[in-house]
N, C-alpha and C. Protein backbone atom coordinates (compact mmCIF):
# COMPACT_ATOMS: atom_id res chain seq x y z
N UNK A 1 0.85 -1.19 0.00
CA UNK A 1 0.00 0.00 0.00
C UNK A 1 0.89 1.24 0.00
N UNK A 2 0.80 2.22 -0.93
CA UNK A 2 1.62 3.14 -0.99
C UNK A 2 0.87 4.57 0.32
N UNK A 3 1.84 5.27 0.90
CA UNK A 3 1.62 6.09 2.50
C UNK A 3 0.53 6.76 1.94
N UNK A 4 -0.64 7.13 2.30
CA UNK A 4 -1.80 8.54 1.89
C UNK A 4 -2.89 8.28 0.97
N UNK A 5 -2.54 7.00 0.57
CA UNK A 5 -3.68 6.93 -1.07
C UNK A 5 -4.08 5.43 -1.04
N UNK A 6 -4.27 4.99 0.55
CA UNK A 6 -5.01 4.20 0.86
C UNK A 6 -6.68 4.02 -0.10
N UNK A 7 -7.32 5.35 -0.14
CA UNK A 7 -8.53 5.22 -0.32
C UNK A 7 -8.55 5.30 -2.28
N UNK A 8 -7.45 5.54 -2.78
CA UNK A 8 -7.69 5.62 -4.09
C UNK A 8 -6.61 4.31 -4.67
N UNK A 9 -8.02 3.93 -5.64
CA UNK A 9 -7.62 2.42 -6.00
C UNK A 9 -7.64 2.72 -7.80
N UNK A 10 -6.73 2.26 -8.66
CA UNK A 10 -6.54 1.96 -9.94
C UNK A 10 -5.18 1.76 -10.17
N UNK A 11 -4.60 2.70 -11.24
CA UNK A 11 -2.86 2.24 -12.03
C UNK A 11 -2.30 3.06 -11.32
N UNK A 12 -1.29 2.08 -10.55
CA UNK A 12 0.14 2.50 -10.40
C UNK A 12 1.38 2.74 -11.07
N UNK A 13 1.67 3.99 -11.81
CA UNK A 13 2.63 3.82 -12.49
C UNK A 13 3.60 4.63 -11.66
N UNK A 14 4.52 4.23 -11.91
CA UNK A 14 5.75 4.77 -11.36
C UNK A 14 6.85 5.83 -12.27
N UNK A 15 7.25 6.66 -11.47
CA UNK A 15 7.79 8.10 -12.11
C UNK A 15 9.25 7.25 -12.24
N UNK A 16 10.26 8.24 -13.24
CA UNK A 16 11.81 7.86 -13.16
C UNK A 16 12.35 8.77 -12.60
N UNK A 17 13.68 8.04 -12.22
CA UNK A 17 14.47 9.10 -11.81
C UNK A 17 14.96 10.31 -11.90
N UNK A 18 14.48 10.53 -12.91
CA UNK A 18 14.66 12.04 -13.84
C UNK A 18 13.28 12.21 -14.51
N UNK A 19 12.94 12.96 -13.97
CA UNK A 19 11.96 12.93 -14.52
C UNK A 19 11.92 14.13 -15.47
N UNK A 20 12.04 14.64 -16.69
CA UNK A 20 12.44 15.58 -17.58
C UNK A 20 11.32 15.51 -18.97
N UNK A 21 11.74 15.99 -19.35
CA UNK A 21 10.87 16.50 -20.97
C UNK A 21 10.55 14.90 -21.65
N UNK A 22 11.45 14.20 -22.35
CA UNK A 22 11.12 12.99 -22.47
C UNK A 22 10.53 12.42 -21.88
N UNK A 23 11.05 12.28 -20.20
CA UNK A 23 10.04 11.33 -19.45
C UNK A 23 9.05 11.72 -19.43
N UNK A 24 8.04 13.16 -19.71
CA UNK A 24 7.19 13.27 -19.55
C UNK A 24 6.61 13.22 -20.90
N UNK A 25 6.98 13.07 -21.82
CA UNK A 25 6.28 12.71 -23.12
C UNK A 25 6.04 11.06 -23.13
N UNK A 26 6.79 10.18 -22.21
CA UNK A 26 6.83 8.59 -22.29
C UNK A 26 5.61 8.79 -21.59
N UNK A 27 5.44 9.61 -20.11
CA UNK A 27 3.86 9.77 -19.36
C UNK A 27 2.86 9.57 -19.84
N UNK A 28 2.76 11.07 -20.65
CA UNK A 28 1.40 11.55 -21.62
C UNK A 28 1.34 10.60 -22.47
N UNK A 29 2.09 9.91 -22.91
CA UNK A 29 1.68 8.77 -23.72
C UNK A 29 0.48 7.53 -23.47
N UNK A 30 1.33 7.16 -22.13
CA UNK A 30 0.71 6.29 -21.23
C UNK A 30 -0.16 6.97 -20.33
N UNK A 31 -0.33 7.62 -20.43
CA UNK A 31 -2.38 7.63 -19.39
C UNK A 31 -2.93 8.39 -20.67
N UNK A 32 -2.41 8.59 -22.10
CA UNK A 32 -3.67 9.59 -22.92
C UNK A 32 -4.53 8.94 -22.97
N UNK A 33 -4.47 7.17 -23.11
CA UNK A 33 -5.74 6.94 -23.17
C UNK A 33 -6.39 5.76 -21.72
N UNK A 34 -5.97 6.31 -20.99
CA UNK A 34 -6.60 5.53 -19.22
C UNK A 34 -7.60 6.52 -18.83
N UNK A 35 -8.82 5.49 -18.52
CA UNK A 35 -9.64 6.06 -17.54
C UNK A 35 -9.44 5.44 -16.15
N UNK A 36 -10.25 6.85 -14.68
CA UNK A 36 -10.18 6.18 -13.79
C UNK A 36 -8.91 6.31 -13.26
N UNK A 37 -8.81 5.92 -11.92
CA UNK A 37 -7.89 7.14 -11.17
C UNK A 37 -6.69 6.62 -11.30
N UNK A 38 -5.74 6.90 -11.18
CA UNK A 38 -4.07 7.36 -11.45
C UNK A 38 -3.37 7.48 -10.24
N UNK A 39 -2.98 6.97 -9.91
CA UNK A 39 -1.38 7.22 -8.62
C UNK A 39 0.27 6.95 -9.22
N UNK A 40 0.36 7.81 -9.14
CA UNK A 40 2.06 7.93 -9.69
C UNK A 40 2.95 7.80 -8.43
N UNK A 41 4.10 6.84 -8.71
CA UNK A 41 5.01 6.96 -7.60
C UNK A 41 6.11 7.44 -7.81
N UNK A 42 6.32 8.03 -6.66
CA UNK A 42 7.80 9.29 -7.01
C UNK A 42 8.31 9.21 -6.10
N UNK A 43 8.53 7.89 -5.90
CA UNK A 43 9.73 7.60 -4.61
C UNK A 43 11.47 7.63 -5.15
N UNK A 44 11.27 7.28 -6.06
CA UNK A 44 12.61 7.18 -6.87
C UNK A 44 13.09 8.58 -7.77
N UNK A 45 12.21 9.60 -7.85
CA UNK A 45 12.65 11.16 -8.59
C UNK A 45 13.40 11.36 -7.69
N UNK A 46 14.89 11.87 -8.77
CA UNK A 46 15.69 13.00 -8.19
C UNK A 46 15.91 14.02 -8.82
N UNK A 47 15.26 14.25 -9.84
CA UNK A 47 14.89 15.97 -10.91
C UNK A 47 13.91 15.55 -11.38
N UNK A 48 13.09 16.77 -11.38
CA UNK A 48 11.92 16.85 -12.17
C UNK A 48 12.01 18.36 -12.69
N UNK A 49 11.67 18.40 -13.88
CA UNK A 49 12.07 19.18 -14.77
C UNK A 49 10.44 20.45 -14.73
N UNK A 50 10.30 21.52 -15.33
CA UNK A 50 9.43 22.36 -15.39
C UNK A 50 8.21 21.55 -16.29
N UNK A 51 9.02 20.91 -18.06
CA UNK A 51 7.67 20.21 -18.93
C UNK A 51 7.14 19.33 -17.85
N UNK A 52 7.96 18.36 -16.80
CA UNK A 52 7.17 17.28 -16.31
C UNK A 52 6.08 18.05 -15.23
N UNK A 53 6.57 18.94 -14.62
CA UNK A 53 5.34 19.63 -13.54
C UNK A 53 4.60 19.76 -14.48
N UNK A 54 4.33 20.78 -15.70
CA UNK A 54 3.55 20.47 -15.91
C UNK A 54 2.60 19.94 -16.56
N UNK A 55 3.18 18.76 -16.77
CA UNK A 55 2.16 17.43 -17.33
C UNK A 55 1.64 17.00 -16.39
N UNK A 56 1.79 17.22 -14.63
CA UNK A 56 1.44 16.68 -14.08
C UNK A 56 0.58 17.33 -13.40
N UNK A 57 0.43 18.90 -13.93
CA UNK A 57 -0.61 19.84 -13.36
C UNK A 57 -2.00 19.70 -14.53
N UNK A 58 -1.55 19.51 -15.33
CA UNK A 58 -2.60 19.58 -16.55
C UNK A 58 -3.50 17.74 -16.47
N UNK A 59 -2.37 16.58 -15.98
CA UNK A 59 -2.87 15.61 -16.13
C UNK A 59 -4.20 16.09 -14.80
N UNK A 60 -3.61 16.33 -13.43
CA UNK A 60 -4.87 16.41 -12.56
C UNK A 60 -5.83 17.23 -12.98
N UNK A 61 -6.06 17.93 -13.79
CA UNK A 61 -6.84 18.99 -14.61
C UNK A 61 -8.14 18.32 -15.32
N UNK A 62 -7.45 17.31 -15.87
CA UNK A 62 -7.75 16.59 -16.74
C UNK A 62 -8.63 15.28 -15.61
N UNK A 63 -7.62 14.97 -14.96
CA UNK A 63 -9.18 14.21 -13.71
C UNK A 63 -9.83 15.13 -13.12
N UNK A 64 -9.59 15.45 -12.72
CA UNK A 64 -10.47 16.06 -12.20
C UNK A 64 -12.14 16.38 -12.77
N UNK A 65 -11.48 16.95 -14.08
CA UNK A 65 -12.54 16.84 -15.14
C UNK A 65 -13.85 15.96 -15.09
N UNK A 66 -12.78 14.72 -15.23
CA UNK A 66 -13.45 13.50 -15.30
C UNK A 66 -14.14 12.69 -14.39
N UNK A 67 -13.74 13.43 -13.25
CA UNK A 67 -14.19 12.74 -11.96
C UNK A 67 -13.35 11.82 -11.22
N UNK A 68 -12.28 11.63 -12.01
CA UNK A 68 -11.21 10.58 -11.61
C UNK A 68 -9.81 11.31 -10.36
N UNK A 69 -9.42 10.37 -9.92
CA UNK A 69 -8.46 10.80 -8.89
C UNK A 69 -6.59 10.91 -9.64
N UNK A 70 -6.24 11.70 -9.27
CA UNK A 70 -4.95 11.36 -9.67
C UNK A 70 -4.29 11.77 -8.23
N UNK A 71 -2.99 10.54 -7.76
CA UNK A 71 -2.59 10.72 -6.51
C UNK A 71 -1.21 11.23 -6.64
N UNK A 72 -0.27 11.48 -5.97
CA UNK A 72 1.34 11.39 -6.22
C UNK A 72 1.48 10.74 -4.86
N UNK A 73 2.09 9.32 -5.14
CA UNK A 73 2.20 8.17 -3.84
C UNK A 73 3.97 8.15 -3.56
N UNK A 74 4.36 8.27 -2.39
CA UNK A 74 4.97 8.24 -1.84
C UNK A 74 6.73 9.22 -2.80
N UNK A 75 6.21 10.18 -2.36
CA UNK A 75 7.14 11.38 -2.97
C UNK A 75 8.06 11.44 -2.37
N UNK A 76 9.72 11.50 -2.90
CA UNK A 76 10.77 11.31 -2.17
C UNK A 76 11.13 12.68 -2.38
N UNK A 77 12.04 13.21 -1.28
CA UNK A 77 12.56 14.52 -0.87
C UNK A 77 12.75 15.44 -2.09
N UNK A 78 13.19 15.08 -3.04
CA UNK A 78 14.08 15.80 -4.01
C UNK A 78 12.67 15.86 -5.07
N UNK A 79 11.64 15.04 -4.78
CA UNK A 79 10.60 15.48 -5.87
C UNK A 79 9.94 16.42 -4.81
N UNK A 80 9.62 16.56 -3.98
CA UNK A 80 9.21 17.65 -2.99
C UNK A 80 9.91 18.71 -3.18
N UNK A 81 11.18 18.74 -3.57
CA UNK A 81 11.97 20.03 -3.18
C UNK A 81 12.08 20.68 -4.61
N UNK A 82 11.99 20.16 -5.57
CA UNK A 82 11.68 20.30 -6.81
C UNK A 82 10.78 21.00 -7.08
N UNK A 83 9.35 20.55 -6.86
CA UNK A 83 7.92 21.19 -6.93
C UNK A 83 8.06 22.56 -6.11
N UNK A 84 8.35 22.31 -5.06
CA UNK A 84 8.53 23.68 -4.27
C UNK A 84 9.55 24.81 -4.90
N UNK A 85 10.48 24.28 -4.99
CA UNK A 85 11.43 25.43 -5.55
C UNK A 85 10.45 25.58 -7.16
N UNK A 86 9.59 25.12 -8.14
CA UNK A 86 8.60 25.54 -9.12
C UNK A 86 7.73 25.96 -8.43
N UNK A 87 7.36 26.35 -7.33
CA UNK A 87 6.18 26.97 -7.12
C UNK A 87 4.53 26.59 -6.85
N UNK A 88 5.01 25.12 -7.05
CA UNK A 88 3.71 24.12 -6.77
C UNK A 88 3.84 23.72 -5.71
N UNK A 89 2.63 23.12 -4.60
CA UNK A 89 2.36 22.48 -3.64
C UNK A 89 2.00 21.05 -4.02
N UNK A 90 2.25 20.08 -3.71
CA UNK A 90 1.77 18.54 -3.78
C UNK A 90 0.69 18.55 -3.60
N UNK A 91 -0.50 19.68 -2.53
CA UNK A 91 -1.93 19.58 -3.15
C UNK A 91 -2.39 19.88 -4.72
N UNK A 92 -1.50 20.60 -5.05
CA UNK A 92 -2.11 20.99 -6.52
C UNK A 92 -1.92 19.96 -7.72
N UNK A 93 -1.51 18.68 -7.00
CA UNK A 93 -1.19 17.89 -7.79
C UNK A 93 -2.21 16.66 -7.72
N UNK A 94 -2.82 16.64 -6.50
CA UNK A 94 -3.50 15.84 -6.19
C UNK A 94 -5.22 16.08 -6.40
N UNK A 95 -6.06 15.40 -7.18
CA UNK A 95 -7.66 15.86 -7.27
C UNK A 95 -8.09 15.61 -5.66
């Protein structure tokens, strides 16, 4: 069970270690066409780049929409410190 997202159940995909422009085009690839809620794990990011925030502001946009959940499960320091130094909060990531 990943820490916080006990209550939201569907695909677990997991973030890379870098998470950058490519990796976030390999993303958008893979959920353009998933319905139904989303938990990404970002235990293993140690950069995340500005394109990947925000694919990952537009993906919760996009559930939200839909009614669907998108989580960020178990976020390691450097993806925290990342988002923050961009100006995002980990709520704004989460529906």
């Amino acid at each position: 069970m990943i820490d916080g997202c006990e209550s939201v159940s569907g695909a677990r995909i997991p973030l890379p270690k870098r998470f950058d422009m490519i990796a976030a085009e390999t993303l958008r690839a893979d959920v353009t066409g998933r319905t139904g809620d989303i938990i990404l794990t970002a235990d293993a990011v140690s950069v995340l780049t500005t394109p990947a925030l925000q694919l990952l502001m537009a993906l919760r946009d996009r559930q939200a929409a839909r009614g669907d959940a998108l989580y960020i499960g178990t976020p390691s320091d450097a993806f925290l410190a990342c988002i923050r130094t961009l100006g995002v909060s980990l709520d704004r990531l989460h529906t």
